[in-house]
Protein backbone atom coordinates (compact mmCIF):
# COMPACT_ATOMS: atom_id res chain seq x y z
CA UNK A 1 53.89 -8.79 -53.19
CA UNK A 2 56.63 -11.29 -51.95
CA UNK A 3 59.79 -9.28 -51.95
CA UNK A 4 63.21 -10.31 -51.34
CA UNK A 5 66.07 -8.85 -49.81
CA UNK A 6 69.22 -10.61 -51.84
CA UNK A 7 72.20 -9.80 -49.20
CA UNK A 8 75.22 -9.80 -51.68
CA UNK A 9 73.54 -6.80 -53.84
CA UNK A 10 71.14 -5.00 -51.34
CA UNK A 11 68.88 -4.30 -53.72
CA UNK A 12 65.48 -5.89 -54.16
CA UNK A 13 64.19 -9.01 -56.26
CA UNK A 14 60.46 -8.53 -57.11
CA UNK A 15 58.33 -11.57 -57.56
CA UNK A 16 54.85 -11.18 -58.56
CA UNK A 17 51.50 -12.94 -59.03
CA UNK A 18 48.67 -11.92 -60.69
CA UNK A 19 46.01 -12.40 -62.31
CA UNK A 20 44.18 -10.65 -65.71
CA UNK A 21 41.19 -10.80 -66.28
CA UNK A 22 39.21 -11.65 -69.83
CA UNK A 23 42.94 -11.14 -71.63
CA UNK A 24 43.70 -14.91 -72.91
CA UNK A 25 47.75 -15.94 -72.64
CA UNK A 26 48.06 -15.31 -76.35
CA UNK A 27 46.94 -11.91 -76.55
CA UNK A 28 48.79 -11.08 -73.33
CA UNK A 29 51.97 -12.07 -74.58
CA UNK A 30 51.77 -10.42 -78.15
CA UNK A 31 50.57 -7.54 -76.60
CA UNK A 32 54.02 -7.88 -73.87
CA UNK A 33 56.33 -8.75 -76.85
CA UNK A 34 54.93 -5.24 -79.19
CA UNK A 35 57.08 -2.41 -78.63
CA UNK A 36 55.38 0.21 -80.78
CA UNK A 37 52.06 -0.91 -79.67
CA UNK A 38 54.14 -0.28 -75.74
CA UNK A 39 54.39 2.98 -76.73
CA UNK A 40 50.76 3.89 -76.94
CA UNK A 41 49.73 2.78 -73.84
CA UNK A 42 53.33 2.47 -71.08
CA UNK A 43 53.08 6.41 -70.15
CA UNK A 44 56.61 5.41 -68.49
CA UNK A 45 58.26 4.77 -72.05
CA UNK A 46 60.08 7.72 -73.45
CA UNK A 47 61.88 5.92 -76.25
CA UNK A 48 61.35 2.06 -77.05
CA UNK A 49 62.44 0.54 -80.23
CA UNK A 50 64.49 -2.65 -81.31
CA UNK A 51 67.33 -3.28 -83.78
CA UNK A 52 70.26 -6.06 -85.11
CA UNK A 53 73.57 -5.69 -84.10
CA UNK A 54 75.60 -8.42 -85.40
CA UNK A 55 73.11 -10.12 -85.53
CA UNK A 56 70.80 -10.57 -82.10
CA UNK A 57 67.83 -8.65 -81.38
CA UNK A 58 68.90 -6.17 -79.06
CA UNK A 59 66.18 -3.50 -77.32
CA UNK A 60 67.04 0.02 -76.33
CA UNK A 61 64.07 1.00 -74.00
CA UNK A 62 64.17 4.56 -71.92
CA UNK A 63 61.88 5.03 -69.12
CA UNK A 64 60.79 8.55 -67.61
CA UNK A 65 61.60 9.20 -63.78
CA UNK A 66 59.57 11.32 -61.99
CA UNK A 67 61.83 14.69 -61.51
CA UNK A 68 64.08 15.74 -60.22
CA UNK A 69 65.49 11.77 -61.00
CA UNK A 70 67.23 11.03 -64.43
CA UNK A 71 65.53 8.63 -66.57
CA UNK A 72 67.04 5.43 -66.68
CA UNK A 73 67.68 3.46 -69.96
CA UNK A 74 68.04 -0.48 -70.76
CA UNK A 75 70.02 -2.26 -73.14
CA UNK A 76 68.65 -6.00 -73.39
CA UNK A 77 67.72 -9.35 -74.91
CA UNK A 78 64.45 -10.48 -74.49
CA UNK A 79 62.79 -14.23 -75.91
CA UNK A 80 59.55 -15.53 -76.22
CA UNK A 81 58.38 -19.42 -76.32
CA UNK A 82 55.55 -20.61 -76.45
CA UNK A 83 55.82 -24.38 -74.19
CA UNK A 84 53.93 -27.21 -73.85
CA UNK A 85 54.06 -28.83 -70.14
CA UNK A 86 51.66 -31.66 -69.44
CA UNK A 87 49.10 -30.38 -72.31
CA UNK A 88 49.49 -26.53 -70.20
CA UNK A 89 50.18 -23.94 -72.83
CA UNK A 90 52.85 -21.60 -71.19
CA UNK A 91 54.01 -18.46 -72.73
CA UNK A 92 57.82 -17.09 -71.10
CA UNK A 93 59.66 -14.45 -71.25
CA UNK A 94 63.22 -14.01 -70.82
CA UNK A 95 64.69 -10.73 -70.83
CA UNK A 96 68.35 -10.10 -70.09
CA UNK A 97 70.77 -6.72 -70.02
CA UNK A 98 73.72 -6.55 -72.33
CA UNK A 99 76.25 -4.36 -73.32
CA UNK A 100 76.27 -3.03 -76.88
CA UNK A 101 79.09 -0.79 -78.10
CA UNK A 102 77.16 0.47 -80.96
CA UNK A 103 74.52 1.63 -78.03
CA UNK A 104 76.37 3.88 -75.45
CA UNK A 105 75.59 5.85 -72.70
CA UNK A 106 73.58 8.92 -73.84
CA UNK A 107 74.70 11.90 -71.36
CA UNK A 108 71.91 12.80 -68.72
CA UNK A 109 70.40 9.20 -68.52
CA UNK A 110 71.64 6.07 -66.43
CA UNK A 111 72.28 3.08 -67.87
CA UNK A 112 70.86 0.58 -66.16
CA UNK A 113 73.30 -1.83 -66.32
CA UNK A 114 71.92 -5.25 -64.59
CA UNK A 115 68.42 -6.01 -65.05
CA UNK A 116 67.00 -9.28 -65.50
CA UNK A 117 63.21 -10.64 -65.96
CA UNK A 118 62.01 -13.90 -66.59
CA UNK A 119 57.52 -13.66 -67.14
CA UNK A 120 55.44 -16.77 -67.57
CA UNK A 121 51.27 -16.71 -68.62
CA UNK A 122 48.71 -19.43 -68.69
CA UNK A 123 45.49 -19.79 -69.11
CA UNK A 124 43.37 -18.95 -65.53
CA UNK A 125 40.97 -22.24 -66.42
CA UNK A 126 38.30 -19.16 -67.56
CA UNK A 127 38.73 -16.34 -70.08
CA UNK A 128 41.88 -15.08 -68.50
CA UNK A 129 45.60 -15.32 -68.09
CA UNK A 130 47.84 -16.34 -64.38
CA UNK A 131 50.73 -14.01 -64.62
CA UNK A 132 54.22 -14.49 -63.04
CA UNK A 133 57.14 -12.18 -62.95
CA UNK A 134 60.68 -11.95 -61.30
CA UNK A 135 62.33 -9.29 -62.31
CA UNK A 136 65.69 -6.95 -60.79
CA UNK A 137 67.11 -4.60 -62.11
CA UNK A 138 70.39 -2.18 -60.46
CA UNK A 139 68.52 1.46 -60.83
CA UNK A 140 72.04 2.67 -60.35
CA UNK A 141 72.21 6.55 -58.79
CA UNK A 142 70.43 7.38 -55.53
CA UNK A 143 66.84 6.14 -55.71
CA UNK A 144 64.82 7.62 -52.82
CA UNK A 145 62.85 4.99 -50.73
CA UNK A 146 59.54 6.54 -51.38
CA UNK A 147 60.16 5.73 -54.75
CA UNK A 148 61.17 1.93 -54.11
CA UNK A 149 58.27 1.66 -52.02
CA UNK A 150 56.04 3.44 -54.54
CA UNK A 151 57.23 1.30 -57.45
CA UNK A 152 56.41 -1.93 -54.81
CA UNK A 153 52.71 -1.16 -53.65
CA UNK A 154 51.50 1.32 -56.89
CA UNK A 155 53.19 0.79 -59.89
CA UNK A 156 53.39 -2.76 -60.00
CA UNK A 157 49.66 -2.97 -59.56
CA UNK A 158 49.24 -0.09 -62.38
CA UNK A 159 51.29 -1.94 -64.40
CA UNK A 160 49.18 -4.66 -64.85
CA UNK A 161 45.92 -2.37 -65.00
CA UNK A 162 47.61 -0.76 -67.59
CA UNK A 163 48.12 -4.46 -69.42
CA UNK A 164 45.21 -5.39 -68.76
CA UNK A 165 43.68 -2.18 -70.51
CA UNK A 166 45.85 -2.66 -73.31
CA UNK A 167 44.92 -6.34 -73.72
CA UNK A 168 41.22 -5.38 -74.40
CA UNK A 169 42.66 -2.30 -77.05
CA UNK A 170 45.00 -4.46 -78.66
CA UNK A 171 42.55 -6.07 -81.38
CA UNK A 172 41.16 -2.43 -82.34
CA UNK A 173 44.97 -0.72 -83.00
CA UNK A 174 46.65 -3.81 -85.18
């Protein structure tokens, strides 16, 4: 995984490519964009669900930390286009933090306040998709480096396992 080190935050950017296996573009991407259907297989998710405010799309998403952490909760925008570039079908993501009054701070959880993602899937030429992902977020708190580092080599890795799982369940739940 290609990591950088941005200098004027000190946090880390993750960029990653990947590949999945016998999950077409389509199907990955609905199964990305489904929240509820998120919640049956993301074992990180502790609450996930999406509503208007004045009218935009806003997500609230929680995610569990291992203890003795507080979770961590988002706030954000996401969109999803289908593109055509030189007869390539690309599906992209953009998801974006923003700040909600009608969705504050719950006590006991940090908000995580800047967190930014941009995914793109194609087709791998086979039955499969080519994945890319940026994504940083600011964890906010003290976040132990075993933790970074586990999050870098394991559960980026799971997290596409777990997609890729998901992608072959997605036809029997809907």
């Amino acid at each position: 995984l290609p990591i950088l080190f941005p200098q004027q935050s000190g946090l880390y950017e993750y960029k990653i490519f990947g590949g999945l296996a016998d999950c077409p573009p389509k199907l990955c991407a609905d199964v990305y964009m489904d929240l509820d259907f998120r919640k049956k297989w993301d074992q990180y998710v502790k609450e996930l669900h999406e509503k208007t405010y004045d009218g935009e799309k806003v997500i609230y998403w929680e995610v569990k930390y291992p203890f003795p952490l507080s979770n961590r909760d988002y706030v954000y925008i996401r969109e999803c286009r289908e593109m055509d570039v030189d007869g390539r079908k690309i599906w992209v993501v953009l998801a974006q933090s923003v700040s909600v009054p009608q969705c504050p701070e719950k006590p006991g959880i940090i908000r995580v306040k800047n967190y930014k993602q941009s995914l793109a899937i194609e087709s791998d030429g086979k039955t499969g998709s080519k994945v890319y992902m940026y994504y940083f977020d600011n964890p906010g708190g003290m976040i132990p480096s075993w933790l970074v580092n586990w999050a870098a080599k394991s559960g980026v890795p799971t997290f596409l396992k777990d997609m890729q799982k998901a992608c072959r369940n997605y036809s029997k739940s809907t």
